[in-house]
C-alpha atoms as a PDB file:
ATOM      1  CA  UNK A   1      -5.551-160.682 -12.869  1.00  0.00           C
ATOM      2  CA  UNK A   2      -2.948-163.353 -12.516  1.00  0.00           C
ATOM      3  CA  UNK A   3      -0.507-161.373 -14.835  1.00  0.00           C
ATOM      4  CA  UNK A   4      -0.593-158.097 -13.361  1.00  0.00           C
ATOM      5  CA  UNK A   5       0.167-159.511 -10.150  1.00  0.00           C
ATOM      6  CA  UNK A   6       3.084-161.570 -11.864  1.00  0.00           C
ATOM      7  CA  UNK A   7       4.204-158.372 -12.995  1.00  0.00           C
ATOM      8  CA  UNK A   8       3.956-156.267 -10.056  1.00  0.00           C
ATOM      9  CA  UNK A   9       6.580-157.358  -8.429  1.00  0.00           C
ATOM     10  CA  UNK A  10       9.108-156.563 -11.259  1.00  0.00           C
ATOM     11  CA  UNK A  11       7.593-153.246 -12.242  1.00  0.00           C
ATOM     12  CA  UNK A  12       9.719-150.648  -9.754  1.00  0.00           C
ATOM     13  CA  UNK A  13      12.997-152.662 -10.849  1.00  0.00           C
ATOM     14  CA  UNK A  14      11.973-151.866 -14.604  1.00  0.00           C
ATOM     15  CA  UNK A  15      11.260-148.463 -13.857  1.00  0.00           C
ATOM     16  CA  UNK A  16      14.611-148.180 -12.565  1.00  0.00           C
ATOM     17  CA  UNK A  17      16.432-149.545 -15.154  1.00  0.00           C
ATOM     18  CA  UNK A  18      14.971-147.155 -17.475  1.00  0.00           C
ATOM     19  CA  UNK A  19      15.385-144.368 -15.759  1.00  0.00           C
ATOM     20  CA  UNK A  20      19.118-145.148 -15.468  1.00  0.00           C
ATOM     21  CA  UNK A  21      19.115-146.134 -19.253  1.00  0.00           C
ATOM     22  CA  UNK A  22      17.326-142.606 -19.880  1.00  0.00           C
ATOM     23  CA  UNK A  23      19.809-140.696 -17.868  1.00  0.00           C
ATOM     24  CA  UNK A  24      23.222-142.710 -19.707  1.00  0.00           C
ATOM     25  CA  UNK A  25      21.967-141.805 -23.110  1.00  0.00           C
ATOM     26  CA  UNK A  26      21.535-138.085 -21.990  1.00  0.00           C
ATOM     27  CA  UNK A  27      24.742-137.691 -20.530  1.00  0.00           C
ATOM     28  CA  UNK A  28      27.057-139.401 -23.013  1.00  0.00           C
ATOM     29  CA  UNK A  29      29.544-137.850 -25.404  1.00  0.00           C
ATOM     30  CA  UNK A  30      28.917-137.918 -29.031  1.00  0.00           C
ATOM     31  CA  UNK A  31      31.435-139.556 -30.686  1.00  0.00           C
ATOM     32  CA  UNK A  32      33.777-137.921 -33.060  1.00  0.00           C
ATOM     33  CA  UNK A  33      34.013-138.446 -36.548  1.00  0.00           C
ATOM     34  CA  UNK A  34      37.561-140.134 -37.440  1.00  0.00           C
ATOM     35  CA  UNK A  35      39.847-137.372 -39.193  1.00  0.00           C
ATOM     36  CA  UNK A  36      40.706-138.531 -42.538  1.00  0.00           C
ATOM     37  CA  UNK A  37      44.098-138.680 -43.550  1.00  0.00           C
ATOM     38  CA  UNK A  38      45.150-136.844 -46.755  1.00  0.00           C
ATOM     39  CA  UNK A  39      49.089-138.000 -48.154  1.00  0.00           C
ATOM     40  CA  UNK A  40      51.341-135.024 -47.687  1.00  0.00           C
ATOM     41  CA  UNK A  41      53.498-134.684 -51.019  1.00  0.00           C
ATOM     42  CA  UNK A  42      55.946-132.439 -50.347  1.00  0.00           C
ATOM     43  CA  UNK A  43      59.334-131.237 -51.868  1.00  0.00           C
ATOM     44  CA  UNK A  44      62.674-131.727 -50.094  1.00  0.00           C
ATOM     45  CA  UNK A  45      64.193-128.706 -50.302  1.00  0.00           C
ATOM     46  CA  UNK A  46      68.154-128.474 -50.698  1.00  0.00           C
ATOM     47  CA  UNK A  47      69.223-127.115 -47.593  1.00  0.00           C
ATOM     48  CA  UNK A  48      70.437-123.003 -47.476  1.00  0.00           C
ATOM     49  CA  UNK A  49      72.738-120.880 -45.542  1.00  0.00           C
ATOM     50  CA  UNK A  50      71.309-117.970 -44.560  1.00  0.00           C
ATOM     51  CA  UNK A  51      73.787-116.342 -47.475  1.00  0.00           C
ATOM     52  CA  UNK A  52      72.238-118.506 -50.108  1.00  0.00           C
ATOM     53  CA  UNK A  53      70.314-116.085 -51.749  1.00  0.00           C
ATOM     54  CA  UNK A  54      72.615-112.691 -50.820  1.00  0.00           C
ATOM     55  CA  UNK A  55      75.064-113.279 -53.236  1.00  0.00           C
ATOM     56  CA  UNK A  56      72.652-111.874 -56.014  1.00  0.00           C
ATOM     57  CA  UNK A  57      73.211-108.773 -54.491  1.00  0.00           C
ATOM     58  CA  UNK A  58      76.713-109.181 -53.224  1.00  0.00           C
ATOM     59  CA  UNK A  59      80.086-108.491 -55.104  1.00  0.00           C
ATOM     60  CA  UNK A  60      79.740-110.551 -58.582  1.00  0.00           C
ATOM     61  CA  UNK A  61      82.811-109.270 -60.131  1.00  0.00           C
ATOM     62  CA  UNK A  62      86.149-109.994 -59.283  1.00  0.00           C
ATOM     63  CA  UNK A  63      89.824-108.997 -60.237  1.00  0.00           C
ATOM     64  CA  UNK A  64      92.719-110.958 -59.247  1.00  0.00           C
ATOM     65  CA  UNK A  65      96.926-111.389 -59.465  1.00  0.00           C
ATOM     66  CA  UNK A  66      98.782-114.162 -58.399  1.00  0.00           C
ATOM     67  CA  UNK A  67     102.762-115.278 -59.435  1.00  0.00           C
ATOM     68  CA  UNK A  68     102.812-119.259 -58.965  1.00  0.00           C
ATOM     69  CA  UNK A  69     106.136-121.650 -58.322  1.00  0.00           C
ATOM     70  CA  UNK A  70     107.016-124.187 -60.563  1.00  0.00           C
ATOM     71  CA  UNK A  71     104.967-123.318 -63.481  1.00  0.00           C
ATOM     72  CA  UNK A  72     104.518-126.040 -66.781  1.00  0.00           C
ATOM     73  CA  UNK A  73     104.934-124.907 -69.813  1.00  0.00           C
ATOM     74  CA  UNK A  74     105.315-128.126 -72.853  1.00  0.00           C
ATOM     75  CA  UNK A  75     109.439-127.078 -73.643  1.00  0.00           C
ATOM     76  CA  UNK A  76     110.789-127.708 -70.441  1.00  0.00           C
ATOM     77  CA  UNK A  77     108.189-128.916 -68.019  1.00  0.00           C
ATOM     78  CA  UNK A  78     107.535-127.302 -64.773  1.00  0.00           C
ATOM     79  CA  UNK A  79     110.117-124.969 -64.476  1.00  0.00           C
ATOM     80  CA  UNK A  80     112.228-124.803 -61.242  1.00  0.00           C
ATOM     81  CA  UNK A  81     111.491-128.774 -60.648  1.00  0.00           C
ATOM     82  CA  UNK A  82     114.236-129.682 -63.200  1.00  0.00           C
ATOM     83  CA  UNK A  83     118.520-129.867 -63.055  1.00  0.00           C
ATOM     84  CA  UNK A  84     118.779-126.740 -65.121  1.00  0.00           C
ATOM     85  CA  UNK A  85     121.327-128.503 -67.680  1.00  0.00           C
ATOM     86  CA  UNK A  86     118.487-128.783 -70.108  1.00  0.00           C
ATOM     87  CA  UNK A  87     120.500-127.725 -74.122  1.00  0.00           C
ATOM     88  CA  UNK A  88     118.769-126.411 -77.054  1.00  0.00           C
ATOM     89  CA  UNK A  89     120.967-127.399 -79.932  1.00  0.00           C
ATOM     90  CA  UNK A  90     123.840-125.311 -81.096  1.00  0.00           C
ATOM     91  CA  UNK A  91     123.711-124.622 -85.212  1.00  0.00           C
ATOM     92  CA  UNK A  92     126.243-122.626 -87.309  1.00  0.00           C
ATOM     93  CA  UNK A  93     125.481-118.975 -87.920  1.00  0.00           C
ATOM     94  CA  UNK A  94     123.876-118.449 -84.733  1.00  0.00           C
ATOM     95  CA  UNK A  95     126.385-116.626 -82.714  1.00  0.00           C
ATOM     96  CA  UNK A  96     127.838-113.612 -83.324  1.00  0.00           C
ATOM     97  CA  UNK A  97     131.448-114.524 -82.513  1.00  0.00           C
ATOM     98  CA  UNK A  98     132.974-116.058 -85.463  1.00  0.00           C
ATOM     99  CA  UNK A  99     135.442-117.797 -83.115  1.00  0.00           C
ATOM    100  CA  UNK A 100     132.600-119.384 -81.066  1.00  0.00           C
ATOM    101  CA  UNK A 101     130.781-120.735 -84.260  1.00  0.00           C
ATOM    102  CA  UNK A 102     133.734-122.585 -85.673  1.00  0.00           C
ATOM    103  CA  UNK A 103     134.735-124.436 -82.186  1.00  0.00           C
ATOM    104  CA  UNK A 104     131.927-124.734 -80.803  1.00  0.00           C
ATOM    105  CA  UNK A 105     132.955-123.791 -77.099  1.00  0.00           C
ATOM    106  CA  UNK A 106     130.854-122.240 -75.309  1.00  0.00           C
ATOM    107  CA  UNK A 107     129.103-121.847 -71.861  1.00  0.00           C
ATOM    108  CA  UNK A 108     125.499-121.794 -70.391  1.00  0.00           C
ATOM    109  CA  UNK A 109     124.755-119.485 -67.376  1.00  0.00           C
ATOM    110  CA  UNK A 110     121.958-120.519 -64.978  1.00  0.00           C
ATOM    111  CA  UNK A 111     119.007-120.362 -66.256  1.00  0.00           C
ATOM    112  CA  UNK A 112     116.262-117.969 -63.536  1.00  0.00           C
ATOM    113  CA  UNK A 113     112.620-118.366 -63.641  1.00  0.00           C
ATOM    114  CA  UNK A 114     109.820-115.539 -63.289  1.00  0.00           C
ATOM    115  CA  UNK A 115     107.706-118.161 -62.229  1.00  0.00           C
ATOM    116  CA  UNK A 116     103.960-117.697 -63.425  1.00  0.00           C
ATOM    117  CA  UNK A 117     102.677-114.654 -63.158  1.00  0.00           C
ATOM    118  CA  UNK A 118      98.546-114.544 -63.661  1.00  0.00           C
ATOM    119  CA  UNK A 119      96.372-112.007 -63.913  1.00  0.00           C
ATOM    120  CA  UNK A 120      92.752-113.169 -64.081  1.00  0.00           C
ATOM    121  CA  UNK A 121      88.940-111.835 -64.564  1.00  0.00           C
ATOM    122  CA  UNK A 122      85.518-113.656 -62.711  1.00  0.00           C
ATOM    123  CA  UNK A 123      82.072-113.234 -63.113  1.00  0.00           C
ATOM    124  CA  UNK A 124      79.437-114.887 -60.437  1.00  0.00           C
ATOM    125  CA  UNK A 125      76.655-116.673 -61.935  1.00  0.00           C
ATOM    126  CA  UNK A 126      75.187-119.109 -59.867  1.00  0.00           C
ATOM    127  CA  UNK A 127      75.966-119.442 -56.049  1.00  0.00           C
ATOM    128  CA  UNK A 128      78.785-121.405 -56.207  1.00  0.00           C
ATOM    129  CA  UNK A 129      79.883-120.750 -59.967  1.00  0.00           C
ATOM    130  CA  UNK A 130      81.982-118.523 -61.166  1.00  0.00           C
ATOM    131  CA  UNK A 131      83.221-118.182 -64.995  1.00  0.00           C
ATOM    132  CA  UNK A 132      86.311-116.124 -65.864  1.00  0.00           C
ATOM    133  CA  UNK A 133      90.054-115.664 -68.139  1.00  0.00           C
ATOM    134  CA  UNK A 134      93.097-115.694 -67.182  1.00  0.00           C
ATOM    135  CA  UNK A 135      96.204-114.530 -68.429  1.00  0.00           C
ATOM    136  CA  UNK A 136      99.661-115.802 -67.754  1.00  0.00           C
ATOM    137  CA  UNK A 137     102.955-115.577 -68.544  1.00  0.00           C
ATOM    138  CA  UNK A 138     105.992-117.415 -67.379  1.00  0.00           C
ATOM    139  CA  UNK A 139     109.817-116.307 -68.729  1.00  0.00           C
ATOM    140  CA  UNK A 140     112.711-118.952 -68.109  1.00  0.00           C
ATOM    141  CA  UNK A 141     115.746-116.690 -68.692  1.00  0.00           C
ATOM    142  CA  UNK A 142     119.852-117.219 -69.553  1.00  0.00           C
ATOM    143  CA  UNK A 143     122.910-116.564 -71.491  1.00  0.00           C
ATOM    144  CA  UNK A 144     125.410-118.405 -73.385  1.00  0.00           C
ATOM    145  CA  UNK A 145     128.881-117.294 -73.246  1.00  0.00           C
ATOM    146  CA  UNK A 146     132.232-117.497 -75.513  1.00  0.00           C
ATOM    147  CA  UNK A 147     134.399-119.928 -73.113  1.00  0.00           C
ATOM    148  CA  UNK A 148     137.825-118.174 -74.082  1.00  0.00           C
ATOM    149  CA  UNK A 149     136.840-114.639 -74.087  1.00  0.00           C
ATOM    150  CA  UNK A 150     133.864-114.356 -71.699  1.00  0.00           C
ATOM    151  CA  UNK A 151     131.915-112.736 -73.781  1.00  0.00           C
ATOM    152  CA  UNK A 152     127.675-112.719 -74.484  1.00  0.00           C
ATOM    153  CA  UNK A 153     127.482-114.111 -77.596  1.00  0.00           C
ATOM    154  CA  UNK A 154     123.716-115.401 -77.191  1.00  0.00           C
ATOM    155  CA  UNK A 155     120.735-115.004 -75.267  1.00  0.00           C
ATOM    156  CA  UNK A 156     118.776-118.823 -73.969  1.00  0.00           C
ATOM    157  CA  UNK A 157     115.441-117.686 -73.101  1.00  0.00           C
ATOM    158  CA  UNK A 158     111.851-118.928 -73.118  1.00  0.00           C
ATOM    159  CA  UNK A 159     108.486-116.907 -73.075  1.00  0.00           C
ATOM    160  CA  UNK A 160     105.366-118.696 -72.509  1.00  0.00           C
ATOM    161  CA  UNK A 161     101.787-116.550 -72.730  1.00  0.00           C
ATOM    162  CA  UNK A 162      98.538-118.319 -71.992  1.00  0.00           C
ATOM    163  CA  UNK A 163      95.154-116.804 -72.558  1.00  0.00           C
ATOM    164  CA  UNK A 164      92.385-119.654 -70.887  1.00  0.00           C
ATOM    165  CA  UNK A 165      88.906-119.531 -70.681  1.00  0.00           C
ATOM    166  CA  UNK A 166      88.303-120.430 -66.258  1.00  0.00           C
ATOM    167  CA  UNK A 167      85.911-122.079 -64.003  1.00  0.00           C
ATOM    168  CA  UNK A 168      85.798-121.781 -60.767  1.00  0.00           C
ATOM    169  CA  UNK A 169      84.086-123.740 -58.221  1.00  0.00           C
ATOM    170  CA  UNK A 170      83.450-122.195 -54.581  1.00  0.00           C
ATOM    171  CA  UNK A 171      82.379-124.712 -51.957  1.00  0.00           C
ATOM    172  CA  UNK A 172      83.198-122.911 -48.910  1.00  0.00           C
ATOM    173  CA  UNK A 173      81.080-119.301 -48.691  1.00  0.00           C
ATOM    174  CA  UNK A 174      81.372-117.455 -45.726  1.00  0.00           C
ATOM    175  CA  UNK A 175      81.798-113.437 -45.128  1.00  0.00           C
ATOM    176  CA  UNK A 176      85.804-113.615 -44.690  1.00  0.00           C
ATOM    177  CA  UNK A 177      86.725-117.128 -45.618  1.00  0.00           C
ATOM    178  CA  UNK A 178      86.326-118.853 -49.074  1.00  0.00           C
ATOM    179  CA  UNK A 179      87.870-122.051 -50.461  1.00  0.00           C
ATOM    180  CA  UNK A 180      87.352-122.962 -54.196  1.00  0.00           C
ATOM    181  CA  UNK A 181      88.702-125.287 -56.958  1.00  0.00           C
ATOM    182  CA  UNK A 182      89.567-124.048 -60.649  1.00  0.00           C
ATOM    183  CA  UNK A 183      90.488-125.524 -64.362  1.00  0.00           C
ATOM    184  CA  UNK A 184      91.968-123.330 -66.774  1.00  0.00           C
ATOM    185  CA  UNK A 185      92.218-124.295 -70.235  1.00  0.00           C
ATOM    186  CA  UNK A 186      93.233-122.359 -73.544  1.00  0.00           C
ATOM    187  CA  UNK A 187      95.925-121.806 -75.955  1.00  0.00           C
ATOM    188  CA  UNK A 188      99.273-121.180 -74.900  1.00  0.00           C
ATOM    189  CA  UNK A 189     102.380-120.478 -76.515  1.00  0.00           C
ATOM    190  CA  UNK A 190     106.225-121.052 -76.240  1.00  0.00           C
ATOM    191  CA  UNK A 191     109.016-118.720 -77.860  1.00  0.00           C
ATOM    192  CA  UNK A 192     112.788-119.551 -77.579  1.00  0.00           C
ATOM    193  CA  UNK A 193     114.993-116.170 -78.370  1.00  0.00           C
ATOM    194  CA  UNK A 194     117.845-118.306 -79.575  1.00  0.00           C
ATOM    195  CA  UNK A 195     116.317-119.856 -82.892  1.00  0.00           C
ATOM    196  CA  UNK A 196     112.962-117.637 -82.297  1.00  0.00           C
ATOM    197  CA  UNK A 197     111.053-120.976 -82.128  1.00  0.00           C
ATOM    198  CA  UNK A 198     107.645-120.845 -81.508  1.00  0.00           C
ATOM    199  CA  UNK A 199     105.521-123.804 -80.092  1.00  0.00           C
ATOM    200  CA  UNK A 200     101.749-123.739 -79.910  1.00  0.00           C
ATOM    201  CA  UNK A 201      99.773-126.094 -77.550  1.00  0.00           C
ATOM    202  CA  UNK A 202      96.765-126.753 -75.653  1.00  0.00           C
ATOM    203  CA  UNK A 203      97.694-125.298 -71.725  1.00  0.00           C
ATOM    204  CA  UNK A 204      95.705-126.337 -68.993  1.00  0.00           C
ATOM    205  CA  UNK A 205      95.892-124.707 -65.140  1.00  0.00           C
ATOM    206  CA  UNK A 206      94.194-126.683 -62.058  1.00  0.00           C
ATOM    207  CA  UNK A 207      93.357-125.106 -58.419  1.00  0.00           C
ATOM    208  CA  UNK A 208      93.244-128.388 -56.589  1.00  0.00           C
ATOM    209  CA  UNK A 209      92.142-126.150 -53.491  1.00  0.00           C
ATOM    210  CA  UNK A 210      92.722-122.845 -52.952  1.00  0.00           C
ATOM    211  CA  UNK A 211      91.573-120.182 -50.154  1.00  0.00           C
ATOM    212  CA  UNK A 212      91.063-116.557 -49.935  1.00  0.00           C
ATOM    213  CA  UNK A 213      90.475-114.321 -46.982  1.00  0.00           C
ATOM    214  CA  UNK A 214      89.272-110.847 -47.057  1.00  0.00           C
ATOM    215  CA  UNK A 215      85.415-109.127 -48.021  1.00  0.00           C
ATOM    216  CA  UNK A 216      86.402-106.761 -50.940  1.00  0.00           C
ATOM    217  CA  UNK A 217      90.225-106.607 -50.780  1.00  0.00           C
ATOM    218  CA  UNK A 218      91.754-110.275 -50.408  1.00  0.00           C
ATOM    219  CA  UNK A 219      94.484-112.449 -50.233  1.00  0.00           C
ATOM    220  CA  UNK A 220      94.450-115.553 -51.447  1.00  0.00           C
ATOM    221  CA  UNK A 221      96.979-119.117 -51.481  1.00  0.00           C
ATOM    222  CA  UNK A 222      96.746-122.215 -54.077  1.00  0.00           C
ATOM    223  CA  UNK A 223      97.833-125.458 -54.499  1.00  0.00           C
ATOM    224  CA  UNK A 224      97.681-126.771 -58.192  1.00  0.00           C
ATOM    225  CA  UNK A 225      99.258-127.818 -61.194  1.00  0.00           C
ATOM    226  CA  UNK A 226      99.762-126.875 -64.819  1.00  0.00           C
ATOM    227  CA  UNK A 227     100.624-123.295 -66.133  1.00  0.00           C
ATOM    228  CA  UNK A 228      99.754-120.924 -63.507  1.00  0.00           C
ATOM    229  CA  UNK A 229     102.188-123.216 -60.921  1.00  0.00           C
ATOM    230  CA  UNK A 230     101.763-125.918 -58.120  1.00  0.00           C
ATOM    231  CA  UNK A 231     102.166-123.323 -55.677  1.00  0.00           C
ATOM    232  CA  UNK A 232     100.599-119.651 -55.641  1.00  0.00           C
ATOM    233  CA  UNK A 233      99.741-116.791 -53.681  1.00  0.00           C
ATOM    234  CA  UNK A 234      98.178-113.357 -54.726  1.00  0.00           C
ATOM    235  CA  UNK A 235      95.913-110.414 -53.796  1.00  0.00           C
ATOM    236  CA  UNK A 236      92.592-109.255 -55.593  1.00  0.00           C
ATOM    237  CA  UNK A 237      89.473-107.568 -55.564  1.00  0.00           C
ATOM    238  CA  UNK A 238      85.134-107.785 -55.432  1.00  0.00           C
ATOM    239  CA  UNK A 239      83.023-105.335 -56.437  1.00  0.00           C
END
């Protein structure tokens, strides 16, 4: 009897405190489960321009011509950069003035240039790779003449004709404008007309930079060195 009236007291605070106990559980949130994190290995992928993958079925072929200042050839260097007194040596039997081959007087005219004149094939295989030939030809050109009559008695020329396998290197792409790079290498030749000496070496051709402008019908400058000239400027063709 004692205890229940200890309790009594106590009983509508208990009552209360588990009603409100009741009425927390009912209206609490459940508790989310803790996404679990999975590593992400992905790829960096090299970045594209939108034209990355057009040029498969873009233009792949392309024709060119070009004539280039200052060409090199191994006989007389690059041609045009030099005094112009350069002599081949004088033997008996080679002129056709008697007089002339027993006094040995003669005269050199200025010698011209052609400069180097290229004509070139490319084939695109890879975005920015191209693979090609190239042809060229440079002429250095002059006479020698009898001092005391003023006559011919002897041509001073020099042919060189290059046939190089090309690569070409295009770093720039857009729809009008394209810069590049190139190396040519390949066999090349040199023939003098006045002992019809011929000289066969290794040419090489390098496009430092070089820029075209124009879709299918272009124009293009250069800045290099070697065979095809330091300085060139030409007009070709895509399809």
């Amino acid at each position: 009897m004692e205890l229940r009236n200890t309790f009594r007291p106590m009983l509508p605070v208990m009552i209360a405190a588990a009603m409100l106990l009741t009425t927390a559980v009912a209206t609490a949130q459940p508790r989310r489960p803790r996404p679990i994190r999975h590593e992400r290995h992905e790829r960096h992928e090299v970045r594209r321009t939108p034209d990355y993958d057009a040029w498969r079925t873009g233009p792949r072929h392309e024709v060119s011509i070009k004539a280039g200042a200052f060409p090199f050839t191994m006989s007389c260097g690059h041609l045009g950069l030099s005094t112009g007194t350069e002599r081949l040596p004088l033997y008996p039997g080679i002129f056709a003035t008697p007089d002339a081959v027993a006094a040995l007087k003669v005269r050199y005219s200025p010698r011209k240039t052609s400069g180097g004149i290229t004509a070139a094939y490319y084939y695109r295989v890879a975005y920015a790779l191209w693979v090609g030939v190239a042809f060229t030809y440079t002429g250095l050109y002059g006479d020698i003449f009898d001092t005391r009559t003023g006559r011919k008695v002897s041509s001073n020329d020099m042919t060189t004709i290059s046939v190089a396998p090309a690569l070409r290197l295009q770093w720039l792409n857009r729809p009008m404008v394209r810069c590049y790079s190139a190396l040519a290498i390949g066999p090349a030749v040199d023939i003098t007309s006045i002992d019809d000496r011929r000289e066969t070496y290794l040419g090489l051709s390098g496009t430092i930079a070089g820029v075209s402008v124009g879709r299918r019908l272009y124009g293009f400058a250069e800045v290099g060195a070697g065979m095809q000239g330091i300085f060139s400027a030409g007009m070709g063709y895509r399809f």
